[in-house]
Protein backbone atom coordinates (compact mmCIF):
# COMPACT_ATOMS: atom_id res chain seq x y z
CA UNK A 1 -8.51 -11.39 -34.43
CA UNK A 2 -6.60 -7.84 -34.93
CA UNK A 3 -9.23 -4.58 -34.35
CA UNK A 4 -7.36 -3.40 -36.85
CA UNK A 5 -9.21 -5.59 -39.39
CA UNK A 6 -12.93 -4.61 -38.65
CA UNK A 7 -11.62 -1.12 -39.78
CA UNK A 8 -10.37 -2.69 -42.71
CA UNK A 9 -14.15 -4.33 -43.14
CA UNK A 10 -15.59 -1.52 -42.63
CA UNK A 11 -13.98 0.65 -45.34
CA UNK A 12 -14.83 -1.94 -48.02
CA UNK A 13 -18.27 -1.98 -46.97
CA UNK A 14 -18.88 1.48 -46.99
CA UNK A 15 -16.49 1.54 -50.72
CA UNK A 16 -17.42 -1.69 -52.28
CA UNK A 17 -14.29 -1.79 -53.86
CA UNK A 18 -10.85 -2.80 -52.69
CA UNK A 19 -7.93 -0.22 -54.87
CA UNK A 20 -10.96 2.29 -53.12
CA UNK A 21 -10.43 0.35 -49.49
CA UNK A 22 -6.69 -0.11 -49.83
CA UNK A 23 -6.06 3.68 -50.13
CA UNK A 24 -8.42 4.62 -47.14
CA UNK A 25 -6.75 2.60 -45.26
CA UNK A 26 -3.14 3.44 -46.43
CA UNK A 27 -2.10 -0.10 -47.75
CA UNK A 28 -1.51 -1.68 -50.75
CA UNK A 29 -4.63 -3.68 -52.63
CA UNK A 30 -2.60 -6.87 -51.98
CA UNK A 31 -2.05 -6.44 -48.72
CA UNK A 32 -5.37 -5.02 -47.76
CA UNK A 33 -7.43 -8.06 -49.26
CA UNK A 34 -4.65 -10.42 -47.60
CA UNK A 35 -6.28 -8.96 -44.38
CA UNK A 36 -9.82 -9.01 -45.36
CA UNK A 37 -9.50 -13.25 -46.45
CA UNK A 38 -7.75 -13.41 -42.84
CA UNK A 39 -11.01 -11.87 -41.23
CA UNK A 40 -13.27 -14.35 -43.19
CA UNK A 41 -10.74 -17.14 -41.97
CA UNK A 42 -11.11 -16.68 -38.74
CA UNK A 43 -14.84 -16.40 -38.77
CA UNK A 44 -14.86 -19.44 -41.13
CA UNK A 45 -17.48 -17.50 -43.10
CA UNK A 46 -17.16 -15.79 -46.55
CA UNK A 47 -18.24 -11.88 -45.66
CA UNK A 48 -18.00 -10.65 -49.54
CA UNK A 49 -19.46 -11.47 -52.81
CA UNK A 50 -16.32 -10.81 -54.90
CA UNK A 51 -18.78 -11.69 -57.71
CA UNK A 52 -20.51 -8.43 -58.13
CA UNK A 53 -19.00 -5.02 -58.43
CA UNK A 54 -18.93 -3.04 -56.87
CA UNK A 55 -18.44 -6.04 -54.33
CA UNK A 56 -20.95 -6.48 -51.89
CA UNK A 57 -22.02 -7.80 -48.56
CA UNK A 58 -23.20 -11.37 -47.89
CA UNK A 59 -26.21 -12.05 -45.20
CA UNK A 60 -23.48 -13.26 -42.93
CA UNK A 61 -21.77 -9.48 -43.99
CA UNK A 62 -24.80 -7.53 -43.34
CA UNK A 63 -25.19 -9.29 -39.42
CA UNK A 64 -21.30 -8.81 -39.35
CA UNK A 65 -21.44 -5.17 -39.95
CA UNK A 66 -23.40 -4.45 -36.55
CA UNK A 67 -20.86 -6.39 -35.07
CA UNK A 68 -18.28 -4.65 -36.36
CA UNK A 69 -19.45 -1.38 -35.59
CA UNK A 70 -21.04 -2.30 -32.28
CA UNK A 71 -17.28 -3.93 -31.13
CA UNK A 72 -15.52 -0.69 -32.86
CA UNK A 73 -17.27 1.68 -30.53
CA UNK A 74 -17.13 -0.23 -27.56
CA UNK A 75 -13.25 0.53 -27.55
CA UNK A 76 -13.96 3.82 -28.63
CA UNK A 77 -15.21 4.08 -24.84
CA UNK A 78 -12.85 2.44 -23.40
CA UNK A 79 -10.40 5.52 -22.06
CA UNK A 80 -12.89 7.43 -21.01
CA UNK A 81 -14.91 4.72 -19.06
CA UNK A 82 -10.98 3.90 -17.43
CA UNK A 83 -10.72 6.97 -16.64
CA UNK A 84 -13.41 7.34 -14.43
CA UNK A 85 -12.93 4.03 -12.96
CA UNK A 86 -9.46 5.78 -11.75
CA UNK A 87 -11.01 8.68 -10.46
CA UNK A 88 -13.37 6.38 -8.57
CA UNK A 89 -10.74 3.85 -7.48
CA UNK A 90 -8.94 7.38 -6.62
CA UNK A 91 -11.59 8.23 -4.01
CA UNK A 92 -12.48 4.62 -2.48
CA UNK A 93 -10.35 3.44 0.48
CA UNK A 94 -9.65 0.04 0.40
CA UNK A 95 -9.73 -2.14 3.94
CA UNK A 96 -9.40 -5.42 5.81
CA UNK A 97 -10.79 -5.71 8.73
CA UNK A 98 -11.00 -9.25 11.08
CA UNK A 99 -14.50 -10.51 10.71
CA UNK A 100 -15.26 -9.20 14.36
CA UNK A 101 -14.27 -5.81 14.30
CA UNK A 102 -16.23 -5.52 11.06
CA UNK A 103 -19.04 -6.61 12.97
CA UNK A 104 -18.75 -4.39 16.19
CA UNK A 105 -16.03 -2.14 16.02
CA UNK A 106 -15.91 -1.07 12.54
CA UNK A 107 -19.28 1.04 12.04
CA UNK A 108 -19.58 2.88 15.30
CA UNK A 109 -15.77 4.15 14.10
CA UNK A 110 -16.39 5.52 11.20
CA UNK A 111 -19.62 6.99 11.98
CA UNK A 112 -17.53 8.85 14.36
CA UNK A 113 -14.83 9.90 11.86
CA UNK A 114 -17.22 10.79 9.08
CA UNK A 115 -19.18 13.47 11.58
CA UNK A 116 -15.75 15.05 11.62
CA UNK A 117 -14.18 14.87 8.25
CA UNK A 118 -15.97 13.37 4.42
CA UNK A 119 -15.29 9.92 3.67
CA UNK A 120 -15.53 8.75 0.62
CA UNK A 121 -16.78 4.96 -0.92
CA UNK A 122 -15.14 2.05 1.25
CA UNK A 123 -14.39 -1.63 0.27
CA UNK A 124 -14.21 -3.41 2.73
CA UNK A 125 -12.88 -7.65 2.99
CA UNK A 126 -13.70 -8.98 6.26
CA UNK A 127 -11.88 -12.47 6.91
CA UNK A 128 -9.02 -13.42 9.63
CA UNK A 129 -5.87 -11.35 10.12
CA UNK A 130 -3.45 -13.43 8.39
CA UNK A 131 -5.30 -12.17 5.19
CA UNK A 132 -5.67 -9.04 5.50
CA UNK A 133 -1.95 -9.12 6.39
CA UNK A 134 -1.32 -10.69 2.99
CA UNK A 135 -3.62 -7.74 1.10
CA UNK A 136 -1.87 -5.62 3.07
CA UNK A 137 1.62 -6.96 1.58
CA UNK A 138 0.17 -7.48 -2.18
CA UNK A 139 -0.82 -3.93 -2.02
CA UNK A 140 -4.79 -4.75 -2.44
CA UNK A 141 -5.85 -2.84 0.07
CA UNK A 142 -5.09 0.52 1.45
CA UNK A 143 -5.92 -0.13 5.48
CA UNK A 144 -6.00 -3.43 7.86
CA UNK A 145 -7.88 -3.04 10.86
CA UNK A 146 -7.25 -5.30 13.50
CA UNK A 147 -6.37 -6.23 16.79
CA UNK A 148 -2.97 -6.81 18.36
CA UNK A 149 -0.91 -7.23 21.37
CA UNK A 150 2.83 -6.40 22.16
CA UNK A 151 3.80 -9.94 22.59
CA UNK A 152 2.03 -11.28 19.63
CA UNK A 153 3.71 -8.81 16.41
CA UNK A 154 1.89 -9.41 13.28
CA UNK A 155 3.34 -10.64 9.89
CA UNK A 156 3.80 -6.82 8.33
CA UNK A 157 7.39 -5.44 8.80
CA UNK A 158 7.43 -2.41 11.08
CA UNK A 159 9.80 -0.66 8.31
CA UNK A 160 7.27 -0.69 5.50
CA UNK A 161 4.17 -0.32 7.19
CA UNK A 162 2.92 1.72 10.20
CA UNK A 163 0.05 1.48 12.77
CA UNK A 164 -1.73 3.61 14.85
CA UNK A 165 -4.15 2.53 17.96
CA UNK A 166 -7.67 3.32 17.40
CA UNK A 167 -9.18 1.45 20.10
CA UNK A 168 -8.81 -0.80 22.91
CA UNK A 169 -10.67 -4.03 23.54
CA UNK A 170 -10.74 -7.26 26.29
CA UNK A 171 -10.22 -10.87 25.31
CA UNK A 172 -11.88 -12.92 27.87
CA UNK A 173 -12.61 -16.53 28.13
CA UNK A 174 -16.06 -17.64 28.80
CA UNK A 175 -17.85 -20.27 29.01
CA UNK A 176 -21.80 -20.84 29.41
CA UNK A 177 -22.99 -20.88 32.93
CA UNK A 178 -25.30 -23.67 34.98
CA UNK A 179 -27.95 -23.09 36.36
CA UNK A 180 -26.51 -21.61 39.32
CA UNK A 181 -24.52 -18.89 37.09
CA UNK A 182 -21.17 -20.10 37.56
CA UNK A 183 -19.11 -21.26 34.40
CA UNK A 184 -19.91 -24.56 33.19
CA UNK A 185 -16.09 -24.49 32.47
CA UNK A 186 -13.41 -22.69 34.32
CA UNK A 187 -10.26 -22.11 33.94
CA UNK A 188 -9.43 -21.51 37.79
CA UNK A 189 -9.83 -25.19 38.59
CA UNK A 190 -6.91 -28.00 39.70
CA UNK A 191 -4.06 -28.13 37.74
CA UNK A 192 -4.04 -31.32 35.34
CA UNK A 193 -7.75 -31.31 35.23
CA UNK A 194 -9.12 -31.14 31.40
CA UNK A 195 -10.58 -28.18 30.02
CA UNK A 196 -12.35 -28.54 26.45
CA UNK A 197 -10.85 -25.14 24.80
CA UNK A 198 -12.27 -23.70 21.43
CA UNK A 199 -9.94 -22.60 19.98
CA UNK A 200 -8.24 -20.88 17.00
CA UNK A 201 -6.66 -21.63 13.65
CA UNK A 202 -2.90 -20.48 13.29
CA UNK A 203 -4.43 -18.08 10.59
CA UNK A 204 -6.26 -16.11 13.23
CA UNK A 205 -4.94 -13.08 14.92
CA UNK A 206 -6.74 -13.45 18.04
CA UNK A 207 -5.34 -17.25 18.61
CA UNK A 208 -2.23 -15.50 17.92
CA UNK A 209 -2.40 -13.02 20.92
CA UNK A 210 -3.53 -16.16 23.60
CA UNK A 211 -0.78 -18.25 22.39
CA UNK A 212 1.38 -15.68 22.97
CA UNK A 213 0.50 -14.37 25.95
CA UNK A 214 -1.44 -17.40 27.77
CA UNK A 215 -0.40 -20.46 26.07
CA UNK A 216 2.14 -21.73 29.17
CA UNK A 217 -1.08 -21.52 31.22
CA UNK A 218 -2.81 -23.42 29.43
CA UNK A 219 -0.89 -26.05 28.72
CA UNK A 220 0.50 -26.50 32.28
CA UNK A 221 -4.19 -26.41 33.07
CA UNK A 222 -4.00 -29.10 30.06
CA UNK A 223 -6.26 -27.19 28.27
CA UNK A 224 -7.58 -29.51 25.19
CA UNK A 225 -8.73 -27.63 22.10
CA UNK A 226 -12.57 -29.63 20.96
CA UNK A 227 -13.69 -27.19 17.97
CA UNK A 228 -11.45 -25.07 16.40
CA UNK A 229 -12.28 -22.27 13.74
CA UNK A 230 -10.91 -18.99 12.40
CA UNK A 231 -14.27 -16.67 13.56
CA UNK A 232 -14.28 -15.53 17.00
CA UNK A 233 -17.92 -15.32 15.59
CA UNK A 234 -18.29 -19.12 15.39
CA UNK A 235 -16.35 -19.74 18.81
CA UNK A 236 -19.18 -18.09 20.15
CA UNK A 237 -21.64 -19.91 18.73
CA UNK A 238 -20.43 -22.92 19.97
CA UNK A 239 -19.72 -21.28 23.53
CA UNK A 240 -23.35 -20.45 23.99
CA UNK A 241 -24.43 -24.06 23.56
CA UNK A 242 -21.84 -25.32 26.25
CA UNK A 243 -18.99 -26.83 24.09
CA UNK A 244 -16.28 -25.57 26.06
CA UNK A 245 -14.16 -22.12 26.66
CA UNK A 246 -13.60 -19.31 23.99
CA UNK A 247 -11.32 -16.71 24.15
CA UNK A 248 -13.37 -13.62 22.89
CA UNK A 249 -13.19 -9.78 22.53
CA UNK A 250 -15.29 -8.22 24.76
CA UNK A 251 -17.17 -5.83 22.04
CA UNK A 252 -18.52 -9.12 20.89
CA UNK A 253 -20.09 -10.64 23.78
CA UNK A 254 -21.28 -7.05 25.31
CA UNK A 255 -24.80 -8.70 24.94
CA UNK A 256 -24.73 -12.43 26.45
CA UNK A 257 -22.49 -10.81 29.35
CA UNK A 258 -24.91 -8.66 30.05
CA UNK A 259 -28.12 -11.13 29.74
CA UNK A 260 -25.51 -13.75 31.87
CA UNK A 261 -25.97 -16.09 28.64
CA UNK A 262 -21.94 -16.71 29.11
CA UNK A 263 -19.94 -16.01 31.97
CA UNK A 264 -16.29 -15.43 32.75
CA UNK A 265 -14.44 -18.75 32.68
CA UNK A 266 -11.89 -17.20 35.39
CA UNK A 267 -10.51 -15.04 37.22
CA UNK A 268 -8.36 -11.63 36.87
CA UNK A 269 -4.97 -13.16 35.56
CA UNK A 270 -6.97 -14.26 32.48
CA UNK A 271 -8.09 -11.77 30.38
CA UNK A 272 -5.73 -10.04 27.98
CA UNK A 273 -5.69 -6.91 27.28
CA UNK A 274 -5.34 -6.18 23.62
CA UNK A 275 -5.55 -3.24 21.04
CA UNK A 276 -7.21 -2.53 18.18
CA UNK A 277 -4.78 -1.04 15.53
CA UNK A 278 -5.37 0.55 11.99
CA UNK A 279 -2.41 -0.48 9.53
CA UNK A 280 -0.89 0.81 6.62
CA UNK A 281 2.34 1.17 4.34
CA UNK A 282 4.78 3.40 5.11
CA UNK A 283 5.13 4.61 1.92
CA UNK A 284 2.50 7.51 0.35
CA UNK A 285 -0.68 6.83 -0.12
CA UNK A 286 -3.35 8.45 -2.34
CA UNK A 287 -4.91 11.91 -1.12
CA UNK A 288 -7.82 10.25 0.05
CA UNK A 289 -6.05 7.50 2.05
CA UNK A 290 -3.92 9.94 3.38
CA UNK A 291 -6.81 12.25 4.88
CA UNK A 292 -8.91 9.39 6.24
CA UNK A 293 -5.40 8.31 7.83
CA UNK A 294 -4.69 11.78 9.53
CA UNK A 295 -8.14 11.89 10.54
CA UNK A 296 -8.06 8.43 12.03
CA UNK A 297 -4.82 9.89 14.36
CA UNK A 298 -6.93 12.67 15.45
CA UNK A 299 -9.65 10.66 17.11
C-alpha cells in the first residue's frame, strides 16, 4: 500500500466527489480514481458507493476512515519522535562488559566516576569477550570492558581501537578444600598425575589469558578439562561443589576466600596477573563517549 493513497481517500471523503478530489490532490480524475480502485484492491473491500452523489462512504469506509486518519498521523510523528530518539541515543553510552566484571568490577567503577563527572543513561551487554569484541568491531557499542594480559592480545586491531587500564585484578586457581583446609585439588602435585580442570570455551577471554600464559604447565601436570563453560560465574559454581580447579579473578571469589569455602589450588608461580582494560575505537566518538572516556583516564 502507498501512504500516498489514504491522502487520496481522504480528500474524496471529505469532497464526495472525484473532478473535486482529483484537483485537491493535483491529478487528473482518471488517474486519481485509478488510485482510489487500487486502495479498495488491496483491501479487497469496496470503500465507496459510486451509486449516490455526491459519492459516499460504505460501513467498511466509515471504519476505514479512522484508520486512515489514525495511520496518517502516526507518520506525522514520526520525525519528531526520531529525533528525540537521537538525542537520547546521543547521550547513552553503549558497553560490553565480560559477565564478571559486570558483576564485580563494573558498579563500584562507575560509582566512582560519576561522583566526579555526570554520566549519562548506559546500556550495557554482559556476555564473554569474544562478543563484545565483535560489538566492538560492528560498531554496536561504544566501550568493551574487559580483562587482558600482554601475552594473550585480544581480537581488536591496536590501529583502530585503543585501550586504557582501569584496573588490575588476580586470576587464581582454586579448588574447594577438605576438611583439613588444604585444596581438594592442587596443582603443585607430581608431574603426570591427573588434575580435573574446569575450564574455558575458546570464546572466553579469561581461558584466553591461561592458555597463553599457563597452558605448557598444564599440559606437561596433564591437566584434564571435566566441565567447561564460558562464565567464570559458572566455573565457580561448579568449584564450590568439588568438581575440580577453576581459574578465577580474584574480585569474584573475594567472599569464599575469605570464608575458606575455596582455597588456592597452588602455589606462587600460578596465579596470573592480569588487567582490566576499557576499549574503544580510535576514531571520534560522540561528545558524551568522549567525556566519559577522558574521565575514565583520569581515575
Amino acid at each position: 500500500m502507498n501512504l500516498s493513497w489514504l491522502e487520496d481517500f481522504q480528500a474524496l471523503a471529505q469532497s464526495g466527489n472525484f473532478s473535486r478530489a482529483a484537483e485537491l490532490r493535483h491529478m487528473t480524475q482518471p488517474a486519481f480514481s485509478r488510485r482510489i480502485r487500487a486502495l479498495e484492491e488491496w483491501l479487497r473491500v469496496p470503500l465507496f458507493d459510486r451509486s449516490t452523489h455526491p459519492v459516499t462512504l460504505t460501513e467498511t469506509g466509515e471504519w476505514f476512515r479512522g484508520i486512515a486518519d489514525e495511520i496518517l498521523n502516526r507518520v506525522a510523528r514520526v520525525p519528531d519522535e526520531a529525533r528525540a530518539v537521537a538525542d537520547a541515543s546521543a547521550a547513552t553510552l553503549r558497553f560490553a562488559a565480560t559477565h564478571a566484571l559486570s558483576l564485580t568490577f563494573l558498579p563500584a567503577w562507575l560509582r566512582r566516576l560519576e561522583a566526579r563527572t555526570p554520566i549519562g543513561p548506559i546500556q550495557l551487554v554482559s556476555d564473554v569477550a569474544a562478543h563484545g569484541e565483535a560489538l566492538m568491531v560492528q560498531g554496536r557499542v561504544q566501550f568493551l570492558l574487559c580483562h587482558a594480559h600482554p601475552h594473550a592480545p585480544g581480537r581488536l586491531d591496536p590501529v583502530a581501537f585503543r585501550s586504557l587500564r582501569v584496573g588490575s585484578d588476580t586470576l587464581l586457581p582454586v579448588s574447594a578444600p577438605r576438611a583439613d583446609g588444604t585444596p581438594a585439588f592442587c596443582l603443585d602435585t607430581a608431574a603426570g598425575e591427573r588434575v580435573p580442570l574446569l575450564a574455558y570455551t575458546a570464546e572466553s577471554g579469561l581461558g584466553r589469558v591461561v592458555r597463553a600464559v599457563r597452558g605448557d604447565a598444564l599440559e606437561r601436570l596433564r591437566a584434564e578439562p571435566v566441565f567447561t563453560a564460558h562464565l567464570a560465574t559458572l566455573l565457580k559454581s561448579m568449584a564450590l561443589e568439588g568438581r575440580g580447579v577453576a581459574w578465577l579473578p580474584r574480585s569474584l571469589i573475594e567472599d569464599e576466600l575469605r570464608d575458606a569455602r575455596l582455597v588456592p589450588a597452588g602455589g606462587g608461580t600460578w596465579p596470573i596477573e592480569i588487567e582490566i582494560r576499557l576499549f574503544r575505537r580510535a576514531a571520534a566518538e560522540l561528545p558524551a563517549a568522549e567525556a566519559f572516556w577522558r574521565a575514565a583516564g583520569a581515575d
